[in-house]
PDB file of N, CA and C in Angstrom:
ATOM      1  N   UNK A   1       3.632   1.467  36.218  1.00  0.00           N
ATOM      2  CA  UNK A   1       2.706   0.484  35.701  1.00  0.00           C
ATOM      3  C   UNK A   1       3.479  -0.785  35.348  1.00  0.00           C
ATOM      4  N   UNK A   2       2.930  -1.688  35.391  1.00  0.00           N
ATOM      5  CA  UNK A   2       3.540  -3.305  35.357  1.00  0.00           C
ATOM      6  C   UNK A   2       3.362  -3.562  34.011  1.00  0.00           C
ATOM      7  N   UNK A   3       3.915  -4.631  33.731  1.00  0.00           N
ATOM      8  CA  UNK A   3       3.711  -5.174  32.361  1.00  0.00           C
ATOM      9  C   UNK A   3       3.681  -6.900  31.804  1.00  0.00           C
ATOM     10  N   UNK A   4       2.185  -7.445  31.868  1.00  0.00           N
ATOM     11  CA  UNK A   4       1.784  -8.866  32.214  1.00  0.00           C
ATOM     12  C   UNK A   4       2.555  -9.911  30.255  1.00  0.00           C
ATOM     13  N   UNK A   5       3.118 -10.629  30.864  1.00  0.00           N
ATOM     14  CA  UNK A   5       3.279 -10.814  30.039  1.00  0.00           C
ATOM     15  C   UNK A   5       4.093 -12.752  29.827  1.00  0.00           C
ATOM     16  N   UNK A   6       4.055 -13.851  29.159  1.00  0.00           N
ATOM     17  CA  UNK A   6       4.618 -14.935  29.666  1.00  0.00           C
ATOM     18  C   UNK A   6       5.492 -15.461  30.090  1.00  0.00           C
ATOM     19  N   UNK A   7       5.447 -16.132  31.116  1.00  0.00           N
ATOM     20  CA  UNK A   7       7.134 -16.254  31.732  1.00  0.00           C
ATOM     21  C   UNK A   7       7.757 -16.868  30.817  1.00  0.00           C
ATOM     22  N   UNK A   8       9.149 -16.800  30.732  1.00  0.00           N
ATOM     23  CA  UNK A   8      10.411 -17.731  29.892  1.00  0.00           C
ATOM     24  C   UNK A   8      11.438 -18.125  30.876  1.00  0.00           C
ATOM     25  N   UNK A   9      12.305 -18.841  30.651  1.00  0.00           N
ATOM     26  CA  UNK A   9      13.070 -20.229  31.334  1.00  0.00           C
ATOM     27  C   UNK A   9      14.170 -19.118  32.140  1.00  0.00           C
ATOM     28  N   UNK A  10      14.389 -17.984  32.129  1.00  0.00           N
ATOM     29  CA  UNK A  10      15.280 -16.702  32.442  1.00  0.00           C
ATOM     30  C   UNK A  10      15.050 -15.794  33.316  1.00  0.00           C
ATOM     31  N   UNK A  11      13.483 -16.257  33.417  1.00  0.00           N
ATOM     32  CA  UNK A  11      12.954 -15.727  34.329  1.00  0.00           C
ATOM     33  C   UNK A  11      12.749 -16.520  36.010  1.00  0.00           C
ATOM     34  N   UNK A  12      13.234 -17.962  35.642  1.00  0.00           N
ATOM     35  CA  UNK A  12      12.861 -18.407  36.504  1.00  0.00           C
ATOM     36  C   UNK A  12      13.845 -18.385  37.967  1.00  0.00           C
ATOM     37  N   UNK A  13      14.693 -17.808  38.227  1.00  0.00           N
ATOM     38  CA  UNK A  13      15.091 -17.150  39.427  1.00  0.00           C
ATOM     39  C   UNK A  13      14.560 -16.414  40.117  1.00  0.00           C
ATOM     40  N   UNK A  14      14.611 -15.235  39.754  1.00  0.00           N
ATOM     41  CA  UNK A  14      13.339 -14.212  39.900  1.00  0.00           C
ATOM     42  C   UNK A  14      12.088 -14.917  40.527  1.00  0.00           C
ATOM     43  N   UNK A  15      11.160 -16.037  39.610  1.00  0.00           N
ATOM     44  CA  UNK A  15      10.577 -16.398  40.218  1.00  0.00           C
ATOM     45  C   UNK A  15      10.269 -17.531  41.185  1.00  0.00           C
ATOM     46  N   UNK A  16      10.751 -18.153  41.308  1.00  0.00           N
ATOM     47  CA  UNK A  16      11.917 -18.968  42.794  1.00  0.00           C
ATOM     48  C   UNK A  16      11.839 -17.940  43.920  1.00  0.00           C
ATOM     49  N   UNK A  17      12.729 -16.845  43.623  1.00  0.00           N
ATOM     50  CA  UNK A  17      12.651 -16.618  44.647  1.00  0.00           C
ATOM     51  C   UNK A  17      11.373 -15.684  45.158  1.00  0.00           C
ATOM     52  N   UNK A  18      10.794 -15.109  44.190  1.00  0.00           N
ATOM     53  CA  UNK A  18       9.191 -14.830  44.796  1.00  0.00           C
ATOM     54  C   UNK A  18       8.490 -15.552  45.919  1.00  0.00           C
ATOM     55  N   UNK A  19       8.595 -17.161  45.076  1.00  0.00           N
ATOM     56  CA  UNK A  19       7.818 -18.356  45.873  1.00  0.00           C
ATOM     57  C   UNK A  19       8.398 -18.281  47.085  1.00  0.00           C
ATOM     58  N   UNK A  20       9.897 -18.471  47.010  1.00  0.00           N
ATOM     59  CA  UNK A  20      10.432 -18.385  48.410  1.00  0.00           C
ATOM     60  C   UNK A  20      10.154 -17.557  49.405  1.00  0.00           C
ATOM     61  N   UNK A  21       9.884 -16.114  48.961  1.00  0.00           N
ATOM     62  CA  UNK A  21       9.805 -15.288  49.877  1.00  0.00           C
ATOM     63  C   UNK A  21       8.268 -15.055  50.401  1.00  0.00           C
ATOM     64  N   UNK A  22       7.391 -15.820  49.862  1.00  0.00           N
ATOM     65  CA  UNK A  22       5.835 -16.287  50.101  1.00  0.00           C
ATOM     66  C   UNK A  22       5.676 -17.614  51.237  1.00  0.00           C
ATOM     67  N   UNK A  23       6.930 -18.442  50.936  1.00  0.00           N
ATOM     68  CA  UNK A  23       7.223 -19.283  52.101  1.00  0.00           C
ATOM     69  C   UNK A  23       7.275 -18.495  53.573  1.00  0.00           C
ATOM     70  N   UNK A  24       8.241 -17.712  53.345  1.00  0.00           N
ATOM     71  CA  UNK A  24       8.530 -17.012  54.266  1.00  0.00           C
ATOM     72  C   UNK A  24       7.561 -16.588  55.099  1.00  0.00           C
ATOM     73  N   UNK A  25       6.681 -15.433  54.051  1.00  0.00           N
ATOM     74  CA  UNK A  25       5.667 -14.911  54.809  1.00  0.00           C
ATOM     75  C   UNK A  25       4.159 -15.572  55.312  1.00  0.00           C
ATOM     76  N   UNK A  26       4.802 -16.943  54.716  1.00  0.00           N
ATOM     77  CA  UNK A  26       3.585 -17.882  55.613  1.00  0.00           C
ATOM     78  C   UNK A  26       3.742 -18.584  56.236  1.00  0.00           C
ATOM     79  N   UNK A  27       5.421 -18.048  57.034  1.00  0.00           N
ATOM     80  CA  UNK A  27       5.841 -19.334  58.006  1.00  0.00           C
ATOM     81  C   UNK A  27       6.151 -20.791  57.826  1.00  0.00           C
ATOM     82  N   UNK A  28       6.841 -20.540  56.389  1.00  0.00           N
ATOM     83  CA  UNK A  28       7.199 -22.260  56.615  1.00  0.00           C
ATOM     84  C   UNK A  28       8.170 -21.637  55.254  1.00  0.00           C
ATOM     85  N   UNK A  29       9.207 -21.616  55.829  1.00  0.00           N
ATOM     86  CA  UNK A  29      10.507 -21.213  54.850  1.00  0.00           C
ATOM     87  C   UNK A  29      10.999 -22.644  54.476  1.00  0.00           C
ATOM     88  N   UNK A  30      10.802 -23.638  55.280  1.00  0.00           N
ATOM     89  CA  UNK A  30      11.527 -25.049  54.447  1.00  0.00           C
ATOM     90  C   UNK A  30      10.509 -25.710  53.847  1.00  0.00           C
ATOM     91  N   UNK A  31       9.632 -25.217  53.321  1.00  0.00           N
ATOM     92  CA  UNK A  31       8.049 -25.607  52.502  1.00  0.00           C
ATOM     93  C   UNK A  31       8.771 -25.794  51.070  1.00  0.00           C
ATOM     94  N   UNK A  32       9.837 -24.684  50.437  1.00  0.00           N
ATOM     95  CA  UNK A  32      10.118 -25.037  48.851  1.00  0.00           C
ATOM     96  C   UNK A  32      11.331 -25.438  48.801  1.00  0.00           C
ATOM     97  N   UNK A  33      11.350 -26.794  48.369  1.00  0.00           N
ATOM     98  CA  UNK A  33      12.731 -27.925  48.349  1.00  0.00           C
ATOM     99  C   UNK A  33      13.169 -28.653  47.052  1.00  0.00           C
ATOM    100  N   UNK A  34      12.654 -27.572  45.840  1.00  0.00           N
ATOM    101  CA  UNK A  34      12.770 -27.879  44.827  1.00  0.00           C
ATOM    102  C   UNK A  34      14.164 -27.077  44.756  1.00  0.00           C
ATOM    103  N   UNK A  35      15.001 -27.566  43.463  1.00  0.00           N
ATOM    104  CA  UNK A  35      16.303 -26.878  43.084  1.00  0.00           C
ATOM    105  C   UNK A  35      15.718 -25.846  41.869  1.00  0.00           C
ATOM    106  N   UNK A  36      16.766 -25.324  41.424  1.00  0.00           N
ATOM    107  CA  UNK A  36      16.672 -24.214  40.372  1.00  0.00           C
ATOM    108  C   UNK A  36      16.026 -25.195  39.053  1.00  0.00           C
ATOM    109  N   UNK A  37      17.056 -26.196  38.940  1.00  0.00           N
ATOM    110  CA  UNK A  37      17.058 -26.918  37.756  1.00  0.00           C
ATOM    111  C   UNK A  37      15.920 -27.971  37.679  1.00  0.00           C
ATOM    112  N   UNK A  38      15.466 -28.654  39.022  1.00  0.00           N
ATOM    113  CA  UNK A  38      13.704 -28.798  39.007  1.00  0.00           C
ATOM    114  C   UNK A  38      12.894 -28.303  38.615  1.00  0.00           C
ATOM    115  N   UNK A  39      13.207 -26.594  39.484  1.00  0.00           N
ATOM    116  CA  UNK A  39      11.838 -25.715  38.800  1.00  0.00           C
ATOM    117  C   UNK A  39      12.103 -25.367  37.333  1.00  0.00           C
ATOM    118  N   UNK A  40      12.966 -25.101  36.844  1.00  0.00           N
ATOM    119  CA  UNK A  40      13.134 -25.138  35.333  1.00  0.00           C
ATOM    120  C   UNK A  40      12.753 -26.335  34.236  1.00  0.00           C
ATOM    121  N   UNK A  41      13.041 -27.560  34.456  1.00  0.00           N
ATOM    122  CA  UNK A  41      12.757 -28.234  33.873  1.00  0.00           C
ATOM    123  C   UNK A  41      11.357 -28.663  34.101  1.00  0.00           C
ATOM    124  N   UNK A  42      10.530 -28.963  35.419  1.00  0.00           N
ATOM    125  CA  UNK A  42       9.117 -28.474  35.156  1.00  0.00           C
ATOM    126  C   UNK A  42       8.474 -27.925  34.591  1.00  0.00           C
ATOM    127  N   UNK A  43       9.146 -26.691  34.354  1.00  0.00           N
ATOM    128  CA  UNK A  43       8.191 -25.618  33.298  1.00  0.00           C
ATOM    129  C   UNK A  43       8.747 -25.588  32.130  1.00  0.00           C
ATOM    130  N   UNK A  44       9.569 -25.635  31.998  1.00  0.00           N
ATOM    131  CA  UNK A  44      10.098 -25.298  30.383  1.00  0.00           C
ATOM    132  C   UNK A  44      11.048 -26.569  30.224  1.00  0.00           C
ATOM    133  N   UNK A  45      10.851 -27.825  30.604  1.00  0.00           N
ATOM    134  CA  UNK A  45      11.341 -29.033  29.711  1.00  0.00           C
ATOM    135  C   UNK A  45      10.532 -29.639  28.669  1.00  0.00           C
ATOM    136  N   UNK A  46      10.652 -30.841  28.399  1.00  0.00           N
ATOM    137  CA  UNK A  46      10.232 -31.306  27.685  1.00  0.00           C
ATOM    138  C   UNK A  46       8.941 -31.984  27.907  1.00  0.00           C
ATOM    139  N   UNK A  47       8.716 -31.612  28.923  1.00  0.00           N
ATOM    140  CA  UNK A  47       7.304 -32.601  29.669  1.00  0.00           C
ATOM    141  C   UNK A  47       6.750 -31.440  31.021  1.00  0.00           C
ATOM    142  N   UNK A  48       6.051 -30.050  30.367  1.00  0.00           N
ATOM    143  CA  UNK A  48       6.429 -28.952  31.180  1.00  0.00           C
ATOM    144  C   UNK A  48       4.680 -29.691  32.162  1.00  0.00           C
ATOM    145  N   UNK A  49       5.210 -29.322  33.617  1.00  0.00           N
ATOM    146  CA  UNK A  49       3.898 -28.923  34.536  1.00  0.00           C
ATOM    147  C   UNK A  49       2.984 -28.077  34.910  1.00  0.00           C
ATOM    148  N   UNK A  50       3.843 -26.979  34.721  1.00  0.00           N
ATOM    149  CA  UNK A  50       3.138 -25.952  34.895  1.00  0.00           C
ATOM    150  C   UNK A  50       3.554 -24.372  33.705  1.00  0.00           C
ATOM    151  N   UNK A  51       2.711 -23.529  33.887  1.00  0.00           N
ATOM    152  CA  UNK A  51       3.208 -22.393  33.134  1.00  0.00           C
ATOM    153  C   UNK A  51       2.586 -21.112  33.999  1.00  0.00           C
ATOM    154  N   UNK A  52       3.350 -19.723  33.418  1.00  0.00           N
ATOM    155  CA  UNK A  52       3.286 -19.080  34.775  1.00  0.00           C
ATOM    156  C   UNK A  52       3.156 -17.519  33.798  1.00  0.00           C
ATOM    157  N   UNK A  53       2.360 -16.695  34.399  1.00  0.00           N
ATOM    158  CA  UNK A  53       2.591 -15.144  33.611  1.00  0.00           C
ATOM    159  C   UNK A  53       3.346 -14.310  34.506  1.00  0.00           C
ATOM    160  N   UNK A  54       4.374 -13.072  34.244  1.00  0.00           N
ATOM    161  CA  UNK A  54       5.158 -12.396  35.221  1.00  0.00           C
ATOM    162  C   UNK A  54       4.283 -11.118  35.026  1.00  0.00           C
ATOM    163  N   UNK A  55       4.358 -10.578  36.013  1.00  0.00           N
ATOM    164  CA  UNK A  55       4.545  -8.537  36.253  1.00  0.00           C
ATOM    165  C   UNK A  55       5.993  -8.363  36.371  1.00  0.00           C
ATOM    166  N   UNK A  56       6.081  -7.070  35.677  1.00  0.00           N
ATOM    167  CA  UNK A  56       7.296  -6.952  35.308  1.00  0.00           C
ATOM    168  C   UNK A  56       7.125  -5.729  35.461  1.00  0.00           C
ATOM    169  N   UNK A  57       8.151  -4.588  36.173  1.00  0.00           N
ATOM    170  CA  UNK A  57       8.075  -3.376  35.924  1.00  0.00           C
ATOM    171  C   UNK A  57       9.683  -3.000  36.098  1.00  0.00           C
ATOM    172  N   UNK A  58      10.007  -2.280  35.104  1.00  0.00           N
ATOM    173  CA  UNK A  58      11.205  -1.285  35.146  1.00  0.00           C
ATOM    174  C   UNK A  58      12.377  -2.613  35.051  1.00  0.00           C
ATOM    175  N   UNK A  59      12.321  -3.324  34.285  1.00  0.00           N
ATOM    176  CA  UNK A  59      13.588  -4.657  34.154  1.00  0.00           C
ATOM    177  C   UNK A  59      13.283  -5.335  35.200  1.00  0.00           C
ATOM    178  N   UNK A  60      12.124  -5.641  35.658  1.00  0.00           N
ATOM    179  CA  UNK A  60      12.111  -6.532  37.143  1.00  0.00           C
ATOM    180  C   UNK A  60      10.935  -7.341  37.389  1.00  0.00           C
ATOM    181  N   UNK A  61      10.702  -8.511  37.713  1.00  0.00           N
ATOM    182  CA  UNK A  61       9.744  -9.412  37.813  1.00  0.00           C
ATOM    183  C   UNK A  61       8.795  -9.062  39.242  1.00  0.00           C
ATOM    184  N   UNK A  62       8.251  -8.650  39.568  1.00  0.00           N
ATOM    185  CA  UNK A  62       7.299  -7.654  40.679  1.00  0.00           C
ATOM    186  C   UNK A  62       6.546  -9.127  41.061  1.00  0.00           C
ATOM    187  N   UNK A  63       5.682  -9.702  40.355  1.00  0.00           N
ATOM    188  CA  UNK A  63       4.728 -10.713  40.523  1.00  0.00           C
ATOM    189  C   UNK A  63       4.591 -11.894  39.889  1.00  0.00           C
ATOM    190  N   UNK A  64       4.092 -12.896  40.216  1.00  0.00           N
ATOM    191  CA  UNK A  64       3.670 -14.296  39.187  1.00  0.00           C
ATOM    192  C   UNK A  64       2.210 -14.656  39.613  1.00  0.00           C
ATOM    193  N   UNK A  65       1.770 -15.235  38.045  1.00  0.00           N
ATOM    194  CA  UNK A  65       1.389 -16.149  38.446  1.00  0.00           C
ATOM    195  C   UNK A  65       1.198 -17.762  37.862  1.00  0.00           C
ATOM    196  N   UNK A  66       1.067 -18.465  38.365  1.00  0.00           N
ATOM    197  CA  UNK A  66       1.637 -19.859  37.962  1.00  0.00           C
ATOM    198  C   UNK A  66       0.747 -20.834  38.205  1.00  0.00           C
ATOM    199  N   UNK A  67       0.178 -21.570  37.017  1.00  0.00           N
ATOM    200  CA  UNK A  67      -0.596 -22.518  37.042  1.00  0.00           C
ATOM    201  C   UNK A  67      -0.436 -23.913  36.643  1.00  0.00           C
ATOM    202  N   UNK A  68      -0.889 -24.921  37.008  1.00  0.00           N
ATOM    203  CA  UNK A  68      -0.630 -26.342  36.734  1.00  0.00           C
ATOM    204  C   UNK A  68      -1.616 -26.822  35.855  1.00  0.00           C
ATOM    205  N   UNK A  69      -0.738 -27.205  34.879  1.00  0.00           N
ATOM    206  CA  UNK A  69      -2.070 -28.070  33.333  1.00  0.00           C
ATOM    207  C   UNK A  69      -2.005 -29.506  33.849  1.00  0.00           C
ATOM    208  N   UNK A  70      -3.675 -29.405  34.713  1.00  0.00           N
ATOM    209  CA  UNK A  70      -4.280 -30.809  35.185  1.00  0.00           C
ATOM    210  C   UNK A  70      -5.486 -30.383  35.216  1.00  0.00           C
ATOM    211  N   UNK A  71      -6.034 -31.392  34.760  1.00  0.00           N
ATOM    212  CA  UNK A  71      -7.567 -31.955  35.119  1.00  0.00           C
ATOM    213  C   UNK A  71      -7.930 -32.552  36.458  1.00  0.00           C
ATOM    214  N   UNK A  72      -9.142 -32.096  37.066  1.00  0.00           N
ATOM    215  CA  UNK A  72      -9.342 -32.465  38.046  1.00  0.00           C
ATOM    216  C   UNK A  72     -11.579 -33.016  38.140  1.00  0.00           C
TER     217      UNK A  72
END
C-alpha cells in the first residue's frame, strides 16, 4: 500500500525523474529541459509555482502529482 502524502524539496529528484521517464513514454525525451535547481526552486523557493503530492511506498516515491497555483 502507498502512502499520499506532501512533497518536500528532497524529494525532488525522485520526482524529476518520474517526469522524465513520462517524457520518455510519450516520445519526446528532450520535452524536460529544466535543471534540478530550476525544478527546485520553482517549487520550494521563494516565489514557489507549483506544489506536488508523492506516493510513496517502502522508502520510495512510486507516483506524483503536481499542480500549478494559477488562475485561469
Amino acid at each position: 500500500m502507498a502512502t499520499i502524502r506532501a512533497a518536500q524539496a528532497a524529494d525532488c529528484p525522485a520526482m524529476l525523474e518520474l517526469i522524465r521517464e513520462l517524457a520518455i513514454y510519450e516520445r519526446q525525451p528532450d520535452a524536460v529541459t529544466l535543471s534540478m535547481e530550476e525544478f527546485v526552486d520553482s517549487g520550494f523557493g521563494e516565489q514557489p509555482v507549483w506544489g506536488a503530492f508523492v506516493a510513496e511506498r517502502d522508502d520510495r516515491i512510486i507516483g506524483l502529482a503536481l499542480y500549478y497555483i494559477r488562475y485561469s
